[in-house]
N, C-alpha and C. Protein backbone atom coordinates (compact mmCIF):
# COMPACT_ATOMS: atom_id res chain seq x y z
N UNK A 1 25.56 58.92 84.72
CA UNK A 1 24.13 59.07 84.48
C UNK A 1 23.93 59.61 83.07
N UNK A 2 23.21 58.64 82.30
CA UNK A 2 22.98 59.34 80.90
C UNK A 2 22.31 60.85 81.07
N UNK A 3 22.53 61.66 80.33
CA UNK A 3 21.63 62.95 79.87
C UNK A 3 20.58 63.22 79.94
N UNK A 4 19.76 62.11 79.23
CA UNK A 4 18.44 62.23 79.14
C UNK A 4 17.53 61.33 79.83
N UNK A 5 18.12 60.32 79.95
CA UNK A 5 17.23 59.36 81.11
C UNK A 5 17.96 58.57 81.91
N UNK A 6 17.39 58.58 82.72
CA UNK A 6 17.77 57.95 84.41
C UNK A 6 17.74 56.05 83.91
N UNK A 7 19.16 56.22 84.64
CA UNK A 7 19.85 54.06 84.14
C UNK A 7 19.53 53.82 85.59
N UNK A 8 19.70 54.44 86.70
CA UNK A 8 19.68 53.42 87.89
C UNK A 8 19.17 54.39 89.33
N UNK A 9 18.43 53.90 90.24
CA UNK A 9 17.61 54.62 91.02
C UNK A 9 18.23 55.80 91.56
N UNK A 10 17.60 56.67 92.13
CA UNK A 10 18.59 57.81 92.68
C UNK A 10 19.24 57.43 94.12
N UNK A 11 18.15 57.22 94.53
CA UNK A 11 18.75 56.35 96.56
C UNK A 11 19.21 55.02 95.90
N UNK A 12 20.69 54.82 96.47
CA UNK A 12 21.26 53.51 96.19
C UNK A 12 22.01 53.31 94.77
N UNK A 13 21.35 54.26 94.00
CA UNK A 13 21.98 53.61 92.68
C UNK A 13 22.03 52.90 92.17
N UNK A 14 21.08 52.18 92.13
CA UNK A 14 20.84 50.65 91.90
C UNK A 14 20.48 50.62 90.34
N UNK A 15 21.06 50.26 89.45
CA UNK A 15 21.07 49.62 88.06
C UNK A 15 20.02 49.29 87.21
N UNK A 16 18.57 49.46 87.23
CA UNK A 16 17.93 49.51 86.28
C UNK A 16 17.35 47.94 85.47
N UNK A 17 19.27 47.94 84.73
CA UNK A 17 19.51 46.92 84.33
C UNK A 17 20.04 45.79 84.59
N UNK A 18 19.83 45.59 86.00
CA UNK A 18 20.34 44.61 87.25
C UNK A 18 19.44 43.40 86.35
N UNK A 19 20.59 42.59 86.07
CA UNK A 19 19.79 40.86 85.58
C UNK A 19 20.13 40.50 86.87
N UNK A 20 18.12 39.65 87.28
CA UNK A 20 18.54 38.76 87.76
C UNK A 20 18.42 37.34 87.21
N UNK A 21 19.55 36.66 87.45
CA UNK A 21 19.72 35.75 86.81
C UNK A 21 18.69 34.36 86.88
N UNK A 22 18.18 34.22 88.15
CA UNK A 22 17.32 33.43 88.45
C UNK A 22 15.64 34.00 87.78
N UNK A 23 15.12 34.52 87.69
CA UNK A 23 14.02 35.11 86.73
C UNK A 23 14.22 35.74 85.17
N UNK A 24 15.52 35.67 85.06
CA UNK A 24 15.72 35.82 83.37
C UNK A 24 15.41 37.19 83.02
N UNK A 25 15.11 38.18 84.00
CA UNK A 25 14.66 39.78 83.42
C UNK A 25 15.46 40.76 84.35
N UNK A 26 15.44 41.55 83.72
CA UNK A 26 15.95 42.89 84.29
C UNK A 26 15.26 43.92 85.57
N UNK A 27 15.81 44.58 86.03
CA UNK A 27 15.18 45.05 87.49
C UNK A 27 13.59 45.88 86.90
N UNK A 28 13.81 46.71 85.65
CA UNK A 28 13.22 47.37 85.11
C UNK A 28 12.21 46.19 84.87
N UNK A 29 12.18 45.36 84.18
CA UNK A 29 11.20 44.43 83.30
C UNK A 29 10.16 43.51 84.77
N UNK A 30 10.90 43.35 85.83
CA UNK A 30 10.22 43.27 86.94
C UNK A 30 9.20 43.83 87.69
N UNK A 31 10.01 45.51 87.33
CA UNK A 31 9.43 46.21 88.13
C UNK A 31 8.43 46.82 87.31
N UNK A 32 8.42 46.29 86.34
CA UNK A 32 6.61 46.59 84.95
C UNK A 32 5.96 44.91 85.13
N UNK A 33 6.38 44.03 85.62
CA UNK A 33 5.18 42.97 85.96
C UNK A 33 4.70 43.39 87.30
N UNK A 34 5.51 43.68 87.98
CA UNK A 34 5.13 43.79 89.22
C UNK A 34 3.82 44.88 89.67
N UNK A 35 4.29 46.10 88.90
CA UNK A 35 3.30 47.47 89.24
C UNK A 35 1.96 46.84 87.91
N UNK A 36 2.36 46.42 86.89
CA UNK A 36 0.53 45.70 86.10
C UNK A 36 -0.05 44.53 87.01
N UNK A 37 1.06 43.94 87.95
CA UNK A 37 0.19 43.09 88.78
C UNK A 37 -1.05 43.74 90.02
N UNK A 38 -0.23 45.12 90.67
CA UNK A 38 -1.08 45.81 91.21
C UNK A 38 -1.57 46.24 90.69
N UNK A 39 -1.77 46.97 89.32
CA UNK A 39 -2.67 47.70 88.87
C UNK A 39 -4.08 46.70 88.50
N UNK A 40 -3.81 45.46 88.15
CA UNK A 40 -4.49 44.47 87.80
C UNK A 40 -5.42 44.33 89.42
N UNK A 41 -4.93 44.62 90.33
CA UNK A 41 -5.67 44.06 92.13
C UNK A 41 -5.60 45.26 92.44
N UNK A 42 -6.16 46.65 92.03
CA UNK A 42 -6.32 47.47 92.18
C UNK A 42 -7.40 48.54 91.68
N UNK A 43 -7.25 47.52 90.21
CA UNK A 43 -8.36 48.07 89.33
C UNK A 43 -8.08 49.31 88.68
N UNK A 44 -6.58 49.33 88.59
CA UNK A 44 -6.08 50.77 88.19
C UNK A 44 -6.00 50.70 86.61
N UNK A 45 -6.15 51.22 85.79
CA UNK A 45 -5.41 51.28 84.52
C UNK A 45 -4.14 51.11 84.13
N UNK A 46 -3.87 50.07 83.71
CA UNK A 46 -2.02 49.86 83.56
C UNK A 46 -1.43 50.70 82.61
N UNK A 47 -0.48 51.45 83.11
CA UNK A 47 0.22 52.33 82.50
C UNK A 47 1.57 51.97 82.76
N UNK A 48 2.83 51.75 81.94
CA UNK A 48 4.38 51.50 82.41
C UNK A 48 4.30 52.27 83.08
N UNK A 49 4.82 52.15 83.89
CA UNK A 49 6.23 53.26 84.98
C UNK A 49 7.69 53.67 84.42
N UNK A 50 7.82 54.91 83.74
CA UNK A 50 9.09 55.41 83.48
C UNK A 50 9.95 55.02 84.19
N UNK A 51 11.26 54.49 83.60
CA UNK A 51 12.13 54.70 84.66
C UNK A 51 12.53 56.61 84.83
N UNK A 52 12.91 56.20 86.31
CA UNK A 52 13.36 57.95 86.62
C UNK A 52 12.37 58.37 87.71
N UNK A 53 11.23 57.79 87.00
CA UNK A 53 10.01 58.42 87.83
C UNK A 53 9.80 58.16 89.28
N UNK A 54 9.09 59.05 90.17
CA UNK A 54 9.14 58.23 91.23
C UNK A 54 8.83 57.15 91.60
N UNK A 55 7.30 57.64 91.15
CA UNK A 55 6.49 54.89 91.20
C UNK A 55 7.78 54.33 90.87
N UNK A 56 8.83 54.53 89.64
CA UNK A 56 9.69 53.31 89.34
C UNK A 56 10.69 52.94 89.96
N UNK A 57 10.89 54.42 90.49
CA UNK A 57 12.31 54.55 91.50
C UNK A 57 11.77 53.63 93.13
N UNK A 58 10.41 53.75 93.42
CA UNK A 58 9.65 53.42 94.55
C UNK A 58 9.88 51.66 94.14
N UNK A 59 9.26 51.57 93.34
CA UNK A 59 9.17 49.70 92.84
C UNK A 59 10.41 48.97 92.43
N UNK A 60 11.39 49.72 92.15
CA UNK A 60 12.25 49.05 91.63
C UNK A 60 13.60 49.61 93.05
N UNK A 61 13.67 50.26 93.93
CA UNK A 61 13.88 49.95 95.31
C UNK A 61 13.40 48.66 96.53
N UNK A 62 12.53 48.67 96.35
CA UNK A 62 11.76 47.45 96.95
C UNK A 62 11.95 46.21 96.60
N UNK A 63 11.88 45.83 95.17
CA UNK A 63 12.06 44.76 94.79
C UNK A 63 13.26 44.43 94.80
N UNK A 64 14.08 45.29 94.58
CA UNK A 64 15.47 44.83 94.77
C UNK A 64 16.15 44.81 96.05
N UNK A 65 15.63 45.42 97.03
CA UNK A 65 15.85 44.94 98.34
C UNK A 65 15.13 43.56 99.31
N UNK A 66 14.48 43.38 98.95
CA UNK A 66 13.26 42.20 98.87
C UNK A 66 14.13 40.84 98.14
N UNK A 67 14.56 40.98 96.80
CA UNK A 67 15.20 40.10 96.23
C UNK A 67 16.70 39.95 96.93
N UNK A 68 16.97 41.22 96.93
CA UNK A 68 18.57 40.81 98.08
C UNK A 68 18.75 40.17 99.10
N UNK A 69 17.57 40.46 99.92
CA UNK A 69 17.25 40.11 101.45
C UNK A 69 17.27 38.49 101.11
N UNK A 70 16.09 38.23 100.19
CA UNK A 70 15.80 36.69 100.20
C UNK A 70 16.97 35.84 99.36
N UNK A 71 17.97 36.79 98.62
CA UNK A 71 18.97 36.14 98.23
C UNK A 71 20.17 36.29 99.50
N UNK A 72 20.80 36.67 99.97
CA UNK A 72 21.33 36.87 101.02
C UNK A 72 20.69 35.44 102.14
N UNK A 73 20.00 35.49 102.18
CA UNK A 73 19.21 34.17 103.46
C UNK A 73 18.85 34.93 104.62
N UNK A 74 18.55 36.55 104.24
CA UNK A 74 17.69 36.98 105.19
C UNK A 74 16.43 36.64 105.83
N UNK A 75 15.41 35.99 104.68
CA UNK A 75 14.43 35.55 104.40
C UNK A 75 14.15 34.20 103.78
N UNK A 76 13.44 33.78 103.75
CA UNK A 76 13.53 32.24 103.06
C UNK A 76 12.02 32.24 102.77
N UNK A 77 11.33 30.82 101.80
CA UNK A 77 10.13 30.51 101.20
C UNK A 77 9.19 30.44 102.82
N UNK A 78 9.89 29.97 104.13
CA UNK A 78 8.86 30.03 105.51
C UNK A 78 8.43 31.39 105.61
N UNK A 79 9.15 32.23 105.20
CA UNK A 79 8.34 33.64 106.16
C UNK A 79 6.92 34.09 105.51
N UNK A 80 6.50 34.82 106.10
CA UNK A 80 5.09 34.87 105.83
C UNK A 80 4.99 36.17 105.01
N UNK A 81 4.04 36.17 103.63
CA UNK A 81 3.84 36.99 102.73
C UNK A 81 4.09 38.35 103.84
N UNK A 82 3.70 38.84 105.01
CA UNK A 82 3.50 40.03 105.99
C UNK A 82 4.82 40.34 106.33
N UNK A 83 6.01 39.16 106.57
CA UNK A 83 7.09 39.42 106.98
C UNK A 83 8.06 40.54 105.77
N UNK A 84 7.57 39.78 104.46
CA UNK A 84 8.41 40.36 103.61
C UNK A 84 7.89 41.52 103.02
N UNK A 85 6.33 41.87 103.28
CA UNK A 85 5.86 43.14 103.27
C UNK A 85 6.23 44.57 104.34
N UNK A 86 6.83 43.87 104.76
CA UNK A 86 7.04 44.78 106.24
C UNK A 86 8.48 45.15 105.68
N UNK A 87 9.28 44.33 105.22
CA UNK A 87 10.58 44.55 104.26
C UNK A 87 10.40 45.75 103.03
N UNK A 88 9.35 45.16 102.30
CA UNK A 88 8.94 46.52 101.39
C UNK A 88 8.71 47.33 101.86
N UNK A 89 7.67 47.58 102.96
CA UNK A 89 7.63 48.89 103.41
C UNK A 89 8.56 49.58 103.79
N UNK A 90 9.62 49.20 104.75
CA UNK A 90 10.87 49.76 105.27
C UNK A 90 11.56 50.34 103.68
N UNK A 91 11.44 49.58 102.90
CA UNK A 91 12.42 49.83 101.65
C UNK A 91 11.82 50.84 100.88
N UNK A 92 10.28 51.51 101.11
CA UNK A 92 9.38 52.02 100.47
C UNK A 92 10.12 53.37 101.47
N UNK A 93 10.10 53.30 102.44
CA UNK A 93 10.14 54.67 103.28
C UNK A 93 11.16 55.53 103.55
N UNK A 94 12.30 54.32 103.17
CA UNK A 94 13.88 55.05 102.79
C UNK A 94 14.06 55.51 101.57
N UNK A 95 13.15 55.19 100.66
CA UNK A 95 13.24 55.78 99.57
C UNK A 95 12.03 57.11 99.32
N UNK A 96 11.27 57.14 99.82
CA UNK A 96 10.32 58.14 100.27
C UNK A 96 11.23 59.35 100.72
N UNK A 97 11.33 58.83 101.96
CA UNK A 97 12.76 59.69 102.65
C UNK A 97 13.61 60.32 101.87
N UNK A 98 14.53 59.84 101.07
CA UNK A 98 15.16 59.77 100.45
C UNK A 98 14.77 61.23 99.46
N UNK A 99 13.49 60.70 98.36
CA UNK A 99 13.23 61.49 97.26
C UNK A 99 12.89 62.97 98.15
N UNK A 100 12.42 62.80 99.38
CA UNK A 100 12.01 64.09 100.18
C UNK A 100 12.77 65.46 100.42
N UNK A 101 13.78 64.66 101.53
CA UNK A 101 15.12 65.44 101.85
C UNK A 101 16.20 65.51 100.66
N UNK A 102 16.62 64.56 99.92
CA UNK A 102 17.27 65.14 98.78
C UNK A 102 16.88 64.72 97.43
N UNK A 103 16.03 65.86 96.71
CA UNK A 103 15.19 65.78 95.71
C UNK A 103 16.50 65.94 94.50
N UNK A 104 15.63 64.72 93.58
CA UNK A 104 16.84 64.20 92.60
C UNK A 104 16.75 65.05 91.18
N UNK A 105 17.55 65.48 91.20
CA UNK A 105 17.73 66.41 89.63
C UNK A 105 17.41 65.48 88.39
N UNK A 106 16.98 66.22 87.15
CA UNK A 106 17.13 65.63 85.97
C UNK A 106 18.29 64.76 85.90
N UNK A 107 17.72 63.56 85.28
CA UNK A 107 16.73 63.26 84.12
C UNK A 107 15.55 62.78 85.10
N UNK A 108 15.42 62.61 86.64
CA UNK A 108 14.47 61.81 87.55
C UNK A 108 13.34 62.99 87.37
N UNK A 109 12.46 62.45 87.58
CA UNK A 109 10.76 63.05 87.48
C UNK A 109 9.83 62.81 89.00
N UNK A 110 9.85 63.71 89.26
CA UNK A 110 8.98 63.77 90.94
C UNK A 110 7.67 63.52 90.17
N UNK A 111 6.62 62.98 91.28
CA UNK A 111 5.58 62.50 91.00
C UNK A 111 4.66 63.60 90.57
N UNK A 112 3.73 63.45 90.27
CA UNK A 112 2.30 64.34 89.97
C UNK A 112 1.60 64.97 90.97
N UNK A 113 1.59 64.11 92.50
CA UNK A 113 1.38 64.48 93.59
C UNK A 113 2.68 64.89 94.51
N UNK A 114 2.81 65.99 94.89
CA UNK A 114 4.11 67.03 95.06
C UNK A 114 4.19 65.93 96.40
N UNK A 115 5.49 65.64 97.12
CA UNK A 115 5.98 64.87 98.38
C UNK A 115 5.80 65.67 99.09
N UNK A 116 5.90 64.92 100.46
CA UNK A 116 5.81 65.74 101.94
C UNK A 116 4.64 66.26 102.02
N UNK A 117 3.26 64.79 101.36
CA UNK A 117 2.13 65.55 102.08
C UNK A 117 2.21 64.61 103.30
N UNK A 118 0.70 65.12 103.88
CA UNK A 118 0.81 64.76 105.50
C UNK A 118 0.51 63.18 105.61
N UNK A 119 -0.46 62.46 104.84
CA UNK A 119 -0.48 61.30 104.29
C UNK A 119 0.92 60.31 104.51
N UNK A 120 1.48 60.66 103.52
CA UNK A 120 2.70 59.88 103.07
C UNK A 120 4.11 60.04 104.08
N UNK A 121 4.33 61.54 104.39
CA UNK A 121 4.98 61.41 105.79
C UNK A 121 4.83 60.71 106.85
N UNK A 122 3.61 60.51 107.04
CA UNK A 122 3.39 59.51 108.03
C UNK A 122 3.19 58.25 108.03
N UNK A 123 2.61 57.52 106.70
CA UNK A 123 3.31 56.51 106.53
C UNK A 123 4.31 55.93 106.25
N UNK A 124 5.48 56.88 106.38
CA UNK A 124 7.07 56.70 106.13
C UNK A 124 7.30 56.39 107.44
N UNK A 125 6.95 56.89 108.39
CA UNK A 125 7.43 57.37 110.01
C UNK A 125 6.58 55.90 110.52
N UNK A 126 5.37 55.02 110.09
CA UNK A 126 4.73 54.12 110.70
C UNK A 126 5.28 52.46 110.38
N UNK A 127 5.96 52.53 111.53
CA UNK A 127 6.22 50.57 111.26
C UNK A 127 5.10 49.70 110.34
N UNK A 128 5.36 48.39 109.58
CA UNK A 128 4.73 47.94 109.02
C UNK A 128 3.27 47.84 109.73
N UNK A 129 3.32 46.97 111.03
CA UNK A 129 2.12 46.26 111.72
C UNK A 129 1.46 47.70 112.21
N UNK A 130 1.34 48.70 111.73
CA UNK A 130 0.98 49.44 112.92
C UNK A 130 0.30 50.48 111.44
N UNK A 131 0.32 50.12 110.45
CA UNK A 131 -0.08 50.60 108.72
C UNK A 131 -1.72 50.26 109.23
N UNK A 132 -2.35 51.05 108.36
CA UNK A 132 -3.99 50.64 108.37
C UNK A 132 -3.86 49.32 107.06
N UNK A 133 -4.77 48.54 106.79
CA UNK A 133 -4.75 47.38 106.75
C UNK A 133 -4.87 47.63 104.66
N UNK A 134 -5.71 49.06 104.43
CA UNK A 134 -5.28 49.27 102.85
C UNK A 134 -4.12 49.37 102.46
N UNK A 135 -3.14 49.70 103.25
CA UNK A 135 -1.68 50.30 103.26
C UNK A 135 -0.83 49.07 103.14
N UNK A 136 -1.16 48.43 104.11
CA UNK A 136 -0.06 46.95 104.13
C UNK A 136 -0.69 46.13 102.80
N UNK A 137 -2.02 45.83 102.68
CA UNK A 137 -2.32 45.38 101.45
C UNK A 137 -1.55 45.69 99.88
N UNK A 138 -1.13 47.23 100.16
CA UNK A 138 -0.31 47.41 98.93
C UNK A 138 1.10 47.19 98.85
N UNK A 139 1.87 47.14 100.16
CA UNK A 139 3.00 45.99 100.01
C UNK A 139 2.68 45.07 99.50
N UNK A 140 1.85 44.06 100.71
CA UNK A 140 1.54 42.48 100.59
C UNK A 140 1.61 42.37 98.36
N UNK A 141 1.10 43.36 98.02
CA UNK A 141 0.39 43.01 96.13
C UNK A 141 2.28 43.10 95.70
N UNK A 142 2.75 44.00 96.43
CA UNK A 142 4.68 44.04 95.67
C UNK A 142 5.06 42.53 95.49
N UNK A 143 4.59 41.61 97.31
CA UNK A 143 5.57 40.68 97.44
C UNK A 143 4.67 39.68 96.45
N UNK A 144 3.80 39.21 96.24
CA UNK A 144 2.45 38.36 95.39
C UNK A 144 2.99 38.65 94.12
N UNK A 145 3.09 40.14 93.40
CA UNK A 145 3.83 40.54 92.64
C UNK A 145 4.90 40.07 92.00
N UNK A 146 5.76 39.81 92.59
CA UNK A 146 7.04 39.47 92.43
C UNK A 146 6.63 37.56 92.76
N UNK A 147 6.25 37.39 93.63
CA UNK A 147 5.88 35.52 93.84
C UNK A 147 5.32 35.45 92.41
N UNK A 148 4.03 36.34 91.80
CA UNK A 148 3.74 35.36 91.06
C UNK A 148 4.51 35.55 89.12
N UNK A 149 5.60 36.90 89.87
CA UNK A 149 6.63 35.90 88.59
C UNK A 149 7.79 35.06 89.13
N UNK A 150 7.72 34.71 89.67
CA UNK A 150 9.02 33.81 90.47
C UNK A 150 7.75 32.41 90.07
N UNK A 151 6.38 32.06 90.09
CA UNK A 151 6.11 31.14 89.75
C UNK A 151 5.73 30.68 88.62
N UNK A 152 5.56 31.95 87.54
CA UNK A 152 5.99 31.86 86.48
C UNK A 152 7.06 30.86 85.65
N UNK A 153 7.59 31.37 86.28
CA UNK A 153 9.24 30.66 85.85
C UNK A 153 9.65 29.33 86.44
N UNK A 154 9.13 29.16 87.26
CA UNK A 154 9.25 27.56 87.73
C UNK A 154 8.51 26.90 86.82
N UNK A 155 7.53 26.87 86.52
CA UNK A 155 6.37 26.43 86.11
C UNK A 155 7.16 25.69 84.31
């Protein structure tokens, strides 16, 4: 782990700089289309996501489990945008989990809003289908997210 900034997530360890080869960008460069795509269907102000930070460590967990799954042939182009949201979420809540019970030392940056409020615990603990319908919506924008640079690149 470099010194000063975080190369690869804290849960998993996952690389940062993971090329994937089929979209031509890096896990990082994904996981900044992906979070301006929600911020764009959100109406949020686009701001990067540090790596280290939690949002990046959160987005760039997901997507790369999401991309594994559907590379693996867990998943395929039939399943339904909900199926593979229900994938993010699971991948959202182990890493939730994760930053909770073992909180990650420098160079990683906990969020602005301190973890283990009552909120977010419990949507860690709630199966996908069983999310209030704003909640799954912000998966569903990860997997759209990520589709609409995967159609990018076909194109």
């Amino acid at each position: 782990m470099d010194a000063k900034n975080a190369i690869a997530t804290a849960y998993r360890n996952i690389s940062y700089s993971t090329r994937f080869l089929t979209l031509n960008k890096t896990l990082s460069e994904v996981v900044q289309h992906v979070h301006k795509f929600m911020s764009e269907k959100s109406e949020w102000t686009y701001r990067p996501l540090a790596p280290g930070s939690f949002g990046h460590d959160n987005m760039a967990v997901c997507i790369f489990e999401l991309l594994e799954n559907i590379t693996d042939g867990v998943f395929s182009e039939q399943d339904t945008k909900h199926v593979l949201a229900s994938s993010v979420h699971e991948s959202w809540a182990k890493n939730y989990t994760y930053w909770l019970q073992t909180p990650p030392a420098h160079p990683y940056r906990r969020p602005y809003q301190p973890l283990g409020d009552e909120r977010r615990n419990k949507l860690a603990q709630t199966p996908y289908a069983l999310l209030p319908t704003d909640e799954q919506e912000k998966d569903c924008w990860i997997v759209e997210g990520l589709f609409s640079l995967i159609n990018q690149i076909k194109v």
